[in-house]
PDB file of N, CA and C in Angstrom:
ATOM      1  N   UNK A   1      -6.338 -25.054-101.816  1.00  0.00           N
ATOM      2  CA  UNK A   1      -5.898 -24.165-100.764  1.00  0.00           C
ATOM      3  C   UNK A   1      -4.577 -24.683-100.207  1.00  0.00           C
ATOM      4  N   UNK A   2      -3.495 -23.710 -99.996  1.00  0.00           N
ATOM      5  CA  UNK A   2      -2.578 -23.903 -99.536  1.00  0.00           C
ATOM      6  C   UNK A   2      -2.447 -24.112 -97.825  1.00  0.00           C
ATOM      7  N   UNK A   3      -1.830 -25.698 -97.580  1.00  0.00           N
ATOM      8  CA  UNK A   3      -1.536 -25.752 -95.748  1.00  0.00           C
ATOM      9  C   UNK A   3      -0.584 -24.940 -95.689  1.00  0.00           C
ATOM     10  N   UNK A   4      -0.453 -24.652 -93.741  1.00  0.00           N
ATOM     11  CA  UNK A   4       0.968 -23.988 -93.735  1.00  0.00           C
ATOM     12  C   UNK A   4       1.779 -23.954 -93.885  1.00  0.00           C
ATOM     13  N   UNK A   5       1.990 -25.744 -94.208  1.00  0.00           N
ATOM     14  CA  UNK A   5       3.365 -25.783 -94.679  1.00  0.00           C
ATOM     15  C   UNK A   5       3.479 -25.639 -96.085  1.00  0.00           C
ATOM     16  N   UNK A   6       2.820 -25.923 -96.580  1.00  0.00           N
ATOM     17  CA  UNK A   6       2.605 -25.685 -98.156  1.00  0.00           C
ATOM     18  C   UNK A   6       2.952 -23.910 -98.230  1.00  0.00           C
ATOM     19  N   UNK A   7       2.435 -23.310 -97.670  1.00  0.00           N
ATOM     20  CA  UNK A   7       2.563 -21.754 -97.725  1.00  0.00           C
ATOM     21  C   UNK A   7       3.709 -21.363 -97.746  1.00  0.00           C
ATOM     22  N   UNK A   8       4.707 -22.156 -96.590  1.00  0.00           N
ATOM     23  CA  UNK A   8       5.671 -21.700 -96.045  1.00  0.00           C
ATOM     24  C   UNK A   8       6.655 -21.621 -96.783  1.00  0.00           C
ATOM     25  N   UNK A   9       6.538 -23.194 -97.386  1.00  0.00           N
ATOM     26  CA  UNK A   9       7.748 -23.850 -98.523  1.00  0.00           C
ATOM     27  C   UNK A   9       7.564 -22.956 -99.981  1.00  0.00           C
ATOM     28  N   UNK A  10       6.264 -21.877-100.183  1.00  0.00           N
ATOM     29  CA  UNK A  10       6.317 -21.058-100.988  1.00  0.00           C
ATOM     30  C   UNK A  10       7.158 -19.696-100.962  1.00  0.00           C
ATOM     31  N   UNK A  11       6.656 -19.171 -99.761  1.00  0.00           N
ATOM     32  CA  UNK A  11       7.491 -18.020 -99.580  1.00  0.00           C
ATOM     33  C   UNK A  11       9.234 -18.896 -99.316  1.00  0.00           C
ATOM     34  N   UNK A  12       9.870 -20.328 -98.605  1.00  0.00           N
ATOM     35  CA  UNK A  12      11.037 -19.755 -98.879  1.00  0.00           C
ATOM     36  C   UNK A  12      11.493 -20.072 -99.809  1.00  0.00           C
ATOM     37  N   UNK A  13      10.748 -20.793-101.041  1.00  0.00           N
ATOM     38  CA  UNK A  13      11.276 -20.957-101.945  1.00  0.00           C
ATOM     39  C   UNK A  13      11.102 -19.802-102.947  1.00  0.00           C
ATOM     40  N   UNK A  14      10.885 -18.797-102.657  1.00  0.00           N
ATOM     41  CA  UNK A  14      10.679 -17.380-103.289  1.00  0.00           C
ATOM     42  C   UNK A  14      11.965 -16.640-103.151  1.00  0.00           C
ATOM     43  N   UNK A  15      12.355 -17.384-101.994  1.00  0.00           N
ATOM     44  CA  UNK A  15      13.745 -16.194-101.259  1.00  0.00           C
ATOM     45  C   UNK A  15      15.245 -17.254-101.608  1.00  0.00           C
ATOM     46  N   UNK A  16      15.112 -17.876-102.172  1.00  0.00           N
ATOM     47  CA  UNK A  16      15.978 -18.721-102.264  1.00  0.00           C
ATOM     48  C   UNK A  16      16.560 -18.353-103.302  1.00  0.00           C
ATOM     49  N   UNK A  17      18.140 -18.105-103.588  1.00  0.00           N
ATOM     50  CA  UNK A  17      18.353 -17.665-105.053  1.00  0.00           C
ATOM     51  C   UNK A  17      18.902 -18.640-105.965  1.00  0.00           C
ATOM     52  N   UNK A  18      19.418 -18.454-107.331  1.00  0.00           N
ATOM     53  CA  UNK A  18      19.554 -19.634-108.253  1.00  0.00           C
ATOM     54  C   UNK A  18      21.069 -20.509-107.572  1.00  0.00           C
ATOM     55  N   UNK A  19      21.787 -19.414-106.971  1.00  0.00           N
ATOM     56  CA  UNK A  19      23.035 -20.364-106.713  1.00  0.00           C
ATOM     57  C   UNK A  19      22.514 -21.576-105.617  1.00  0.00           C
ATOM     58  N   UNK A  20      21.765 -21.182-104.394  1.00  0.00           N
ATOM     59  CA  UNK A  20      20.831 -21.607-103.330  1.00  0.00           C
ATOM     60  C   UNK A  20      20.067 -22.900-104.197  1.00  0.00           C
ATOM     61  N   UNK A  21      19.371 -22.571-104.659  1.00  0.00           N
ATOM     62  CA  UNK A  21      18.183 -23.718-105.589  1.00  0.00           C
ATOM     63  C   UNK A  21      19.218 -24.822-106.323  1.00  0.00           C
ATOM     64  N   UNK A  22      20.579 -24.683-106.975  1.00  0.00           N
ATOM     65  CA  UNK A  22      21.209 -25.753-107.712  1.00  0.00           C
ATOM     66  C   UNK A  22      21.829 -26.305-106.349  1.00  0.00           C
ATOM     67  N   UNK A  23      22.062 -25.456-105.185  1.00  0.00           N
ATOM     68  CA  UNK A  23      22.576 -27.017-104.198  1.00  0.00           C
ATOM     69  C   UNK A  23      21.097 -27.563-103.522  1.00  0.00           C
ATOM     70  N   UNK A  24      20.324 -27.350-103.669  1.00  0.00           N
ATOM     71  CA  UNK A  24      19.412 -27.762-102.827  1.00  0.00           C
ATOM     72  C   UNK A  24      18.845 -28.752-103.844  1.00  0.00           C
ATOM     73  N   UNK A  25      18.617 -28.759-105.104  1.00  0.00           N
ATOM     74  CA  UNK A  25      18.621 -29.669-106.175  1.00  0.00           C
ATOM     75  C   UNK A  25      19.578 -30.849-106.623  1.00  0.00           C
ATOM     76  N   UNK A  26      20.856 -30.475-106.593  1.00  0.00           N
ATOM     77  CA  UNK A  26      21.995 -31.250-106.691  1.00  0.00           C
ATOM     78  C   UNK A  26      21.935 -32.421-105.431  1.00  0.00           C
ATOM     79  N   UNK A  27      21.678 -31.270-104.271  1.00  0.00           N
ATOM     80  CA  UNK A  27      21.245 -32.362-103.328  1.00  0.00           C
ATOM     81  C   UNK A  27      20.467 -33.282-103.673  1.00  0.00           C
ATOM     82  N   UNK A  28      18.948 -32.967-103.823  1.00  0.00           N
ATOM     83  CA  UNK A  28      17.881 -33.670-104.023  1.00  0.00           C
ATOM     84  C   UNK A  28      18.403 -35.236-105.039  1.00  0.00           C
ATOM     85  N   UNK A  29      19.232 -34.466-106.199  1.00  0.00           N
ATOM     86  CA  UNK A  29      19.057 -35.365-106.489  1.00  0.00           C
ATOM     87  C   UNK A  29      20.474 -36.292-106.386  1.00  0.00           C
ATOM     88  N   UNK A  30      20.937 -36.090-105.347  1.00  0.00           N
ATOM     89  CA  UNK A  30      22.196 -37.220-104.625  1.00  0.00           C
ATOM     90  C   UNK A  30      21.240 -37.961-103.825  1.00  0.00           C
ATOM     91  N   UNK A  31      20.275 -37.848-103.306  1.00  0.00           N
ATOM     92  CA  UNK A  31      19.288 -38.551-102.356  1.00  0.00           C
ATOM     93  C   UNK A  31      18.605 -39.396-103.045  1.00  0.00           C
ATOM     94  N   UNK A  32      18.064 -39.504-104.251  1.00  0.00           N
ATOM     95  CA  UNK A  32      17.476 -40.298-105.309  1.00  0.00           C
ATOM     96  C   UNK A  32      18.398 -41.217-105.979  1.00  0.00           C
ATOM     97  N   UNK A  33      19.862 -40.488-106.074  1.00  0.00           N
ATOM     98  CA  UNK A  33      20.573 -41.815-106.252  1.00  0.00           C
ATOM     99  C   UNK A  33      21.199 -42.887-105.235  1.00  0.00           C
ATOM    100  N   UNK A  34      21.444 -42.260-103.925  1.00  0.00           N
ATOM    101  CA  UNK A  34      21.263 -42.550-102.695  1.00  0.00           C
ATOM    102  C   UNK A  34      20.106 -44.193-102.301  1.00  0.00           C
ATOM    103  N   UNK A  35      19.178 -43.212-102.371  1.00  0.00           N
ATOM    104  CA  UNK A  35      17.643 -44.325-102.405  1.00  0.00           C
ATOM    105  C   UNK A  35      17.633 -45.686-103.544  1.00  0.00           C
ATOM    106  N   UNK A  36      18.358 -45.333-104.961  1.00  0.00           N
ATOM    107  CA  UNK A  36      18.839 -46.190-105.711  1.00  0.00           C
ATOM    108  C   UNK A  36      19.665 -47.089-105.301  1.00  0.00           C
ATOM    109  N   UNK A  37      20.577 -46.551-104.787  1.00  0.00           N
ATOM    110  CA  UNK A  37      21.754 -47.461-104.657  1.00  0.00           C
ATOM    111  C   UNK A  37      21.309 -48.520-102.902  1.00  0.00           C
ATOM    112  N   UNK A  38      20.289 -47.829-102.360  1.00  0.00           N
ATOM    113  CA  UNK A  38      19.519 -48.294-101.024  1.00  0.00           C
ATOM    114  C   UNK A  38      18.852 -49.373-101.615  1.00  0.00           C
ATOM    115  N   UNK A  39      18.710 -49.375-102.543  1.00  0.00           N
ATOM    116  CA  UNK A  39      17.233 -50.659-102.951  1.00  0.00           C
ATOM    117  C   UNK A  39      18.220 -51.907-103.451  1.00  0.00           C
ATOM    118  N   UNK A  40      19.397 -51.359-103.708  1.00  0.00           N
ATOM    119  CA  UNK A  40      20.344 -52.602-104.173  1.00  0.00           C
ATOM    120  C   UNK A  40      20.996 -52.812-102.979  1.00  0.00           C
ATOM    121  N   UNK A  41      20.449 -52.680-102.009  1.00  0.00           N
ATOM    122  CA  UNK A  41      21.482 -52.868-100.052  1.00  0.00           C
ATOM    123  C   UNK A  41      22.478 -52.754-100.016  1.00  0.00           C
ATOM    124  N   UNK A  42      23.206 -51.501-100.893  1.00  0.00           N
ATOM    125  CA  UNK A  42      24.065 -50.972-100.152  1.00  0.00           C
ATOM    126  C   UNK A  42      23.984 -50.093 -98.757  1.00  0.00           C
ATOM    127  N   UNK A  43      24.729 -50.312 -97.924  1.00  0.00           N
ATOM    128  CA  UNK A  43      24.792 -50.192 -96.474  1.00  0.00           C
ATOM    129  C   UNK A  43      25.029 -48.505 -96.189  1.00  0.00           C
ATOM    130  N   UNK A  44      25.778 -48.367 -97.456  1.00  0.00           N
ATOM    131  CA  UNK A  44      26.394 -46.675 -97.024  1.00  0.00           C
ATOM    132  C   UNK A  44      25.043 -45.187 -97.232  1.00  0.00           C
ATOM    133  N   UNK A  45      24.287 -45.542 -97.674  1.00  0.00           N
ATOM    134  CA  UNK A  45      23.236 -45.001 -98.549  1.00  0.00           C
ATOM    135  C   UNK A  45      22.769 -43.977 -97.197  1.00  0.00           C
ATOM    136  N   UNK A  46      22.056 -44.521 -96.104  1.00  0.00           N
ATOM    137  CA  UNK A  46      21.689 -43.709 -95.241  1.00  0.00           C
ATOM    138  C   UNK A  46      22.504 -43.016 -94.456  1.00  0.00           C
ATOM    139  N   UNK A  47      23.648 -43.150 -94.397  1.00  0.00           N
ATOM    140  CA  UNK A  47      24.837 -42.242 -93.337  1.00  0.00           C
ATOM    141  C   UNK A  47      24.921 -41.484 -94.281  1.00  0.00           C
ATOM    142  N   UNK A  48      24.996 -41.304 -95.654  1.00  0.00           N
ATOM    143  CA  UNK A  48      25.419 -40.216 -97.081  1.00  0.00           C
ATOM    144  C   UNK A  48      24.086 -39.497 -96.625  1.00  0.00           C
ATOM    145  N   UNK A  49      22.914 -40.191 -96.995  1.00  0.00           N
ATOM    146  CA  UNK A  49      22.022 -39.142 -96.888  1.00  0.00           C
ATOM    147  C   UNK A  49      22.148 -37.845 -95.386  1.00  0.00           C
ATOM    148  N   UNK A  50      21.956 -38.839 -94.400  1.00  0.00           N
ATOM    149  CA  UNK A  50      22.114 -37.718 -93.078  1.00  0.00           C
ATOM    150  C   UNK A  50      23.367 -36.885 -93.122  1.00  0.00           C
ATOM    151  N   UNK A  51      24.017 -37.125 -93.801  1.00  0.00           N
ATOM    152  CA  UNK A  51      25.664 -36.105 -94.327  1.00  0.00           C
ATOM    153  C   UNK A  51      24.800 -35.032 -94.877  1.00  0.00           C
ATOM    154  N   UNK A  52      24.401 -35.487 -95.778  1.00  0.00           N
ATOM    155  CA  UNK A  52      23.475 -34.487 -96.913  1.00  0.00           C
ATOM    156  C   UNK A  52      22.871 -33.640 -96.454  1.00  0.00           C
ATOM    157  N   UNK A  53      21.755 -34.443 -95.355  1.00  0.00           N
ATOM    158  CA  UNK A  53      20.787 -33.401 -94.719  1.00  0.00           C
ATOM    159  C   UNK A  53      21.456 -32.127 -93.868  1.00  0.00           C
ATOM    160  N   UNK A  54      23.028 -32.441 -93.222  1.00  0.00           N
ATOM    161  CA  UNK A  54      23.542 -31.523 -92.530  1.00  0.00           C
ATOM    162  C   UNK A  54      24.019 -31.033 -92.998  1.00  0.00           C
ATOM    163  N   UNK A  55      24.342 -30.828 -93.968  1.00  0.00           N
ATOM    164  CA  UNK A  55      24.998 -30.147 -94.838  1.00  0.00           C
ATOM    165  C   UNK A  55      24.456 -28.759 -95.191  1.00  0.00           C
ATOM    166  N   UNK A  56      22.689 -29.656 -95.953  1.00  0.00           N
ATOM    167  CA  UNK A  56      21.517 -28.641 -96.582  1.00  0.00           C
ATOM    168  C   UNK A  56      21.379 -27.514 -95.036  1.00  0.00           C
ATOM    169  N   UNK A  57      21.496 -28.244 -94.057  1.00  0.00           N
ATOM    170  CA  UNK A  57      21.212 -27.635 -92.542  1.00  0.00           C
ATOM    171  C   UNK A  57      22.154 -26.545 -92.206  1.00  0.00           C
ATOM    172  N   UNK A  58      23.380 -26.574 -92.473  1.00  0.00           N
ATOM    173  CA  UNK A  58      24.664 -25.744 -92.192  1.00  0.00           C
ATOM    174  C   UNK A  58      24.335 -24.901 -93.308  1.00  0.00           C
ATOM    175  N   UNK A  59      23.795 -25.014 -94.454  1.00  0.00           N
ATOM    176  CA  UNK A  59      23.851 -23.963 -94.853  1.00  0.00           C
ATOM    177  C   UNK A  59      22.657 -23.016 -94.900  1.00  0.00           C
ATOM    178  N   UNK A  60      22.093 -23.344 -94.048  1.00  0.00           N
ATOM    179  CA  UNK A  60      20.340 -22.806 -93.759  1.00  0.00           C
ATOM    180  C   UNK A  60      19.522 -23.258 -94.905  1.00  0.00           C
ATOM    181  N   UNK A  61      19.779 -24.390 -95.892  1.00  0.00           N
ATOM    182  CA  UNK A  61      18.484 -24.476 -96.912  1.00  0.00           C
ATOM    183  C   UNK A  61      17.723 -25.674 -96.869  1.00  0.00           C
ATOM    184  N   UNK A  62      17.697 -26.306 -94.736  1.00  0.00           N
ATOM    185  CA  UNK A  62      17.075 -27.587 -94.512  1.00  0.00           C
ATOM    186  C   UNK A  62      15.703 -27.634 -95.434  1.00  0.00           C
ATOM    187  N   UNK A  63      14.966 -26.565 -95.326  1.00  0.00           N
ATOM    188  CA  UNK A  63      13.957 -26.591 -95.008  1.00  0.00           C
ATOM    189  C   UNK A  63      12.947 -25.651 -96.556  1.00  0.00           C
ATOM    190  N   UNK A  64      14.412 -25.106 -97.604  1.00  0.00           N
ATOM    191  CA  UNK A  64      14.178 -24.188 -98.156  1.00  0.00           C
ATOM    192  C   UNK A  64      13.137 -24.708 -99.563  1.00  0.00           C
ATOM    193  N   UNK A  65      12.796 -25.812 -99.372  1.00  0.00           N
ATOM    194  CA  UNK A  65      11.749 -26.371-100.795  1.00  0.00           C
ATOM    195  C   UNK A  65      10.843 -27.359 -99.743  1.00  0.00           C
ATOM    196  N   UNK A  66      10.401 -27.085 -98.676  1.00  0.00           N
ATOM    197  CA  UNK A  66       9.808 -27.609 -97.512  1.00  0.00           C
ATOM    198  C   UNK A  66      10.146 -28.975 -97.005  1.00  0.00           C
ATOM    199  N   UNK A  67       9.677 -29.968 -96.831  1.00  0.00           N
ATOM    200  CA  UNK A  67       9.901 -31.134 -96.473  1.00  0.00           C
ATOM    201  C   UNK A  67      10.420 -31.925 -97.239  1.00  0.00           C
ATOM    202  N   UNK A  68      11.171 -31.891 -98.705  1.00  0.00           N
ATOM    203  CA  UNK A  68      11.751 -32.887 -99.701  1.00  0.00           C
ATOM    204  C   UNK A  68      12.561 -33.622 -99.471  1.00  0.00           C
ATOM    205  N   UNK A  69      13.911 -32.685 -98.555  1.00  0.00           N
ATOM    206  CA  UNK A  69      15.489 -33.477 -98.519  1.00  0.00           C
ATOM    207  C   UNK A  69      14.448 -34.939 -97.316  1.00  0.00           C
ATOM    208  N   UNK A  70      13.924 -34.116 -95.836  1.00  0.00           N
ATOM    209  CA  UNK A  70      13.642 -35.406 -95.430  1.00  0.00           C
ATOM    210  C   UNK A  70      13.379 -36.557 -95.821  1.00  0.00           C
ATOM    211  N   UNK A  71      11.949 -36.265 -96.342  1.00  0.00           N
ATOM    212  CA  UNK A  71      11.376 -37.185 -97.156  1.00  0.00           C
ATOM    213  C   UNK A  71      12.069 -37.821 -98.117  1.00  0.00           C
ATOM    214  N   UNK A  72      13.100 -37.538 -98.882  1.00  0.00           N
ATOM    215  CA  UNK A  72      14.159 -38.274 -99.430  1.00  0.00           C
ATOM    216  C   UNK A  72      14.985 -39.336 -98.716  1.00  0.00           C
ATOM    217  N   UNK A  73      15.589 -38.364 -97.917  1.00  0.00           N
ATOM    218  CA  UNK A  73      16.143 -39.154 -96.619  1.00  0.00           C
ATOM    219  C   UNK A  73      15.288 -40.252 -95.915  1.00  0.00           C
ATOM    220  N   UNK A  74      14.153 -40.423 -95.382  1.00  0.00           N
ATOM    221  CA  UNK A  74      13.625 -41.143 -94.779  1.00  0.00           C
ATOM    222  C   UNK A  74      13.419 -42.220 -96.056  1.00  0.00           C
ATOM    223  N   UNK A  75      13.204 -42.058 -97.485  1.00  0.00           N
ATOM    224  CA  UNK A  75      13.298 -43.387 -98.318  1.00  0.00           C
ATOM    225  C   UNK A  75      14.588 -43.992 -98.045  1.00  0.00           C
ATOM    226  N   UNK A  76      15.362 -43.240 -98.498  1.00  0.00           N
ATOM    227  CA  UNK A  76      16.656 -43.519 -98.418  1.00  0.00           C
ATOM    228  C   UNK A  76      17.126 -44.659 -96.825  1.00  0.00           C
ATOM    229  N   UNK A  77      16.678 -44.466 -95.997  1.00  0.00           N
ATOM    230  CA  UNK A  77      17.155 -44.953 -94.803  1.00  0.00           C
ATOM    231  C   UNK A  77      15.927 -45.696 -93.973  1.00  0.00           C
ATOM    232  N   UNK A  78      15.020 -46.411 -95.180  1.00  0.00           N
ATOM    233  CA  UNK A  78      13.792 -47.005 -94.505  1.00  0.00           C
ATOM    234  C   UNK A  78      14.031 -48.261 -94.114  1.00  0.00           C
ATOM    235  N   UNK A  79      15.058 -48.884 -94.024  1.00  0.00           N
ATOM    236  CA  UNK A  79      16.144 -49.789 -93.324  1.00  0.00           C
ATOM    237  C   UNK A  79      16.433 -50.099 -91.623  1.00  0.00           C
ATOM    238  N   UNK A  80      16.082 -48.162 -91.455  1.00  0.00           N
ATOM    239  CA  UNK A  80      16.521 -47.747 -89.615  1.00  0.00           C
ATOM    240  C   UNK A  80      15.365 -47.350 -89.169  1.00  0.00           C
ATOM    241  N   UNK A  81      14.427 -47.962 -88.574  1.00  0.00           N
ATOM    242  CA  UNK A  81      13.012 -47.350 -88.308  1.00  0.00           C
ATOM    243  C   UNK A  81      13.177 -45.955 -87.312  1.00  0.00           C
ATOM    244  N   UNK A  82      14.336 -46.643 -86.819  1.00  0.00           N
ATOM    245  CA  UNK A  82      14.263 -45.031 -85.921  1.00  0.00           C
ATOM    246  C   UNK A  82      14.858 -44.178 -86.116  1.00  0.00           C
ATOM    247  N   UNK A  83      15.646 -44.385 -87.535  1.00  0.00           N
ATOM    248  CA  UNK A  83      16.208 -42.893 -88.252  1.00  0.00           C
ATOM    249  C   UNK A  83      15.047 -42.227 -88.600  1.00  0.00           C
ATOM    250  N   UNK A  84      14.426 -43.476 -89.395  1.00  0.00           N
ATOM    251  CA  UNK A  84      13.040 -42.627 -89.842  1.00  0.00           C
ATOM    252  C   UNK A  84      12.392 -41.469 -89.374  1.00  0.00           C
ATOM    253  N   UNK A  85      12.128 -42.790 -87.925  1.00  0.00           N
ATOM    254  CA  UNK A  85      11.420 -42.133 -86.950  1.00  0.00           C
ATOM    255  C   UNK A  85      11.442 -40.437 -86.178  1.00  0.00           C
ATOM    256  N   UNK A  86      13.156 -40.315 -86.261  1.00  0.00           N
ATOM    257  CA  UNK A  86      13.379 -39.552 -85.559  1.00  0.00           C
ATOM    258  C   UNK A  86      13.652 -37.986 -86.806  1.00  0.00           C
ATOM    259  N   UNK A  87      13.888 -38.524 -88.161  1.00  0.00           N
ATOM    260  CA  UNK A  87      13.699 -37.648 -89.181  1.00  0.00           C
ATOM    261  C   UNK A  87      11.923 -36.846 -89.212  1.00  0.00           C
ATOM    262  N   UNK A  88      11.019 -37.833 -89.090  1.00  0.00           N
ATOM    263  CA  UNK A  88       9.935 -37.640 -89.179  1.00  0.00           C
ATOM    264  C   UNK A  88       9.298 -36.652 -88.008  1.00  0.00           C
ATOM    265  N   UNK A  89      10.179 -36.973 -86.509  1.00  0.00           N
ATOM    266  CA  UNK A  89       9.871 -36.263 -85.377  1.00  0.00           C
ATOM    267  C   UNK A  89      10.387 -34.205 -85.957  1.00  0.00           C
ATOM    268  N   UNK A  90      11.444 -34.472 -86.532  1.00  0.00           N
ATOM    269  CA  UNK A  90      11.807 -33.470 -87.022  1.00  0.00           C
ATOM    270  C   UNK A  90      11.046 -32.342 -87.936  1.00  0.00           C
ATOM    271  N   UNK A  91      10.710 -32.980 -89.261  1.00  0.00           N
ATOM    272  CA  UNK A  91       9.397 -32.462 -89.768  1.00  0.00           C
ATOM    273  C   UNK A  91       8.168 -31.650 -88.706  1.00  0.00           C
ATOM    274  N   UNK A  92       7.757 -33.479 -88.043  1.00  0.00           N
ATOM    275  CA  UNK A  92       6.760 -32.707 -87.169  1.00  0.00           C
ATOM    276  C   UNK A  92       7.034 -31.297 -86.261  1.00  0.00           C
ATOM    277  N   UNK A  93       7.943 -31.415 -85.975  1.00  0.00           N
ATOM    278  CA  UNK A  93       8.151 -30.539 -84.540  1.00  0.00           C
ATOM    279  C   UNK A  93       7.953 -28.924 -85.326  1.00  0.00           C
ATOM    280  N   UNK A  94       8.300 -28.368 -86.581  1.00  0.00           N
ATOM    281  CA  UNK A  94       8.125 -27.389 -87.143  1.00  0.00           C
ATOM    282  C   UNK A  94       6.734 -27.325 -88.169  1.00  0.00           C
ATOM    283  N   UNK A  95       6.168 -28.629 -88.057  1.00  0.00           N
ATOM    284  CA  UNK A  95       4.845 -28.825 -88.804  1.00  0.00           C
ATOM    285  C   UNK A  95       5.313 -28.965 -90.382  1.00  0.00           C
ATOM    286  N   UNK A  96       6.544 -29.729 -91.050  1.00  0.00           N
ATOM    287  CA  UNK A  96       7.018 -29.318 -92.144  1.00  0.00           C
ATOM    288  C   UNK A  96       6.115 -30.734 -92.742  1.00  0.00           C
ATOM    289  N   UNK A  97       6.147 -31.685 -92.057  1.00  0.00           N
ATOM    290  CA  UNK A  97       5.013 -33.027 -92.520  1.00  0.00           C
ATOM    291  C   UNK A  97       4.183 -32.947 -93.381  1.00  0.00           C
ATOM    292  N   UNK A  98       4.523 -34.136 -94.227  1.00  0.00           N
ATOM    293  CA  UNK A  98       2.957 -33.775 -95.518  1.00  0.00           C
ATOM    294  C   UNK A  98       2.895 -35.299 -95.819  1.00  0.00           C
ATOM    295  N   UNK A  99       2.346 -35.490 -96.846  1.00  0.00           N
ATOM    296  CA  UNK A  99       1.548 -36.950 -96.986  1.00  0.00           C
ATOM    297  C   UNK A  99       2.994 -37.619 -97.433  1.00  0.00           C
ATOM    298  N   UNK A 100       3.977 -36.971 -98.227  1.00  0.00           N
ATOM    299  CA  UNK A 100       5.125 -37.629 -98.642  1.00  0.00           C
ATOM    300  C   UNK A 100       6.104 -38.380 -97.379  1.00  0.00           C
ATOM    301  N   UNK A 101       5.625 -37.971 -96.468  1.00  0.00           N
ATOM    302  CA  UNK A 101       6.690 -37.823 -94.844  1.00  0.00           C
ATOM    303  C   UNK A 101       5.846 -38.895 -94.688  1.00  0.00           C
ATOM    304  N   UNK A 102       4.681 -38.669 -94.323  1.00  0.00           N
ATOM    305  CA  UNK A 102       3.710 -40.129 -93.657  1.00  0.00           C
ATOM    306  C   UNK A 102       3.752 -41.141 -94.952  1.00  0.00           C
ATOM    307  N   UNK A 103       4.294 -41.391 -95.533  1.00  0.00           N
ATOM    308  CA  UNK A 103       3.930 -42.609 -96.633  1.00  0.00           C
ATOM    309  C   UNK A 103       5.601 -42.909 -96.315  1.00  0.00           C
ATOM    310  N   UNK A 104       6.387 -42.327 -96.323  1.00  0.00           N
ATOM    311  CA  UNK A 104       8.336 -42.717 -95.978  1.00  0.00           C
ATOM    312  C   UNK A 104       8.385 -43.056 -94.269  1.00  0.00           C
ATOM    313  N   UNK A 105       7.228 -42.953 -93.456  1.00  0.00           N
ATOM    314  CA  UNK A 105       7.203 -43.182 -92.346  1.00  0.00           C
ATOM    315  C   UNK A 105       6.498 -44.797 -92.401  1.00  0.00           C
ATOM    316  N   UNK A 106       5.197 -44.940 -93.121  1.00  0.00           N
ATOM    317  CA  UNK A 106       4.396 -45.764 -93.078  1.00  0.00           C
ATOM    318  C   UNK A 106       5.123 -47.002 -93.546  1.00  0.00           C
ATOM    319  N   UNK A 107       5.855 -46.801 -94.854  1.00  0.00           N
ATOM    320  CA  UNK A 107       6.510 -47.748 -95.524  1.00  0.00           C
ATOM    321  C   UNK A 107       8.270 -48.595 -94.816  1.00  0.00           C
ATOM    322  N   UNK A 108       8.313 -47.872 -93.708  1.00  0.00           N
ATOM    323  CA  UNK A 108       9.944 -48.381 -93.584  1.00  0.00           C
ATOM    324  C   UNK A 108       9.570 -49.228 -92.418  1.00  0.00           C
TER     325      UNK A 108
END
């Protein structure tokens, strides 16, 4: 059974079109190399990511494959507990939170 957020991240990823889906992917996966280049302590890794996230944000597709970019982001920047923290407050506040958010919360 689908949660709400699970539901949600269905329908907008229904409405999302292919040009929409390759930046929201391209993103995704600048955040994974991001998180890569984080595990070797480079310093710049989490200010790129929160670039990223505003970016996905300015163009309305924060939220458009549900909670991923965060949850990327919060690996990425598990360095700043209260970036985390305050990424994670974010999720919550729209209910976008899922077990991937609490394990990038738990772990930093």
């Amino acid at each position: 059974t689908l949660g709400v957020q699970d539901s949600r991240a269905v329908v907008a990823s229904a409405t999302v079109t292919n040009a929409q889906r390759e930046v929201i992917v391209a993103a995704l996966k600048r955040f994974d190399q991001l998180a890569a280049m984080s595990s070797r302590g480079d310093p710049e890794g989490c200010s790129t990511a929160l670039q990223e996230l505003s970016a996905l944000e300015a163009a309305g597709l924060i939220f458009a494959l549900g909670p991923n970019a965060h949850n990327r982001a919060m690996r990425v920047c598990s360095g700043d507990i209260t970036v985390v923290e305050r990424l994670y407050a974010e999720l919550a506040e729209g209910n976008w939170q899922d077990a991937a958010s609490l394990e990038a919360l738990a772990t930093s």
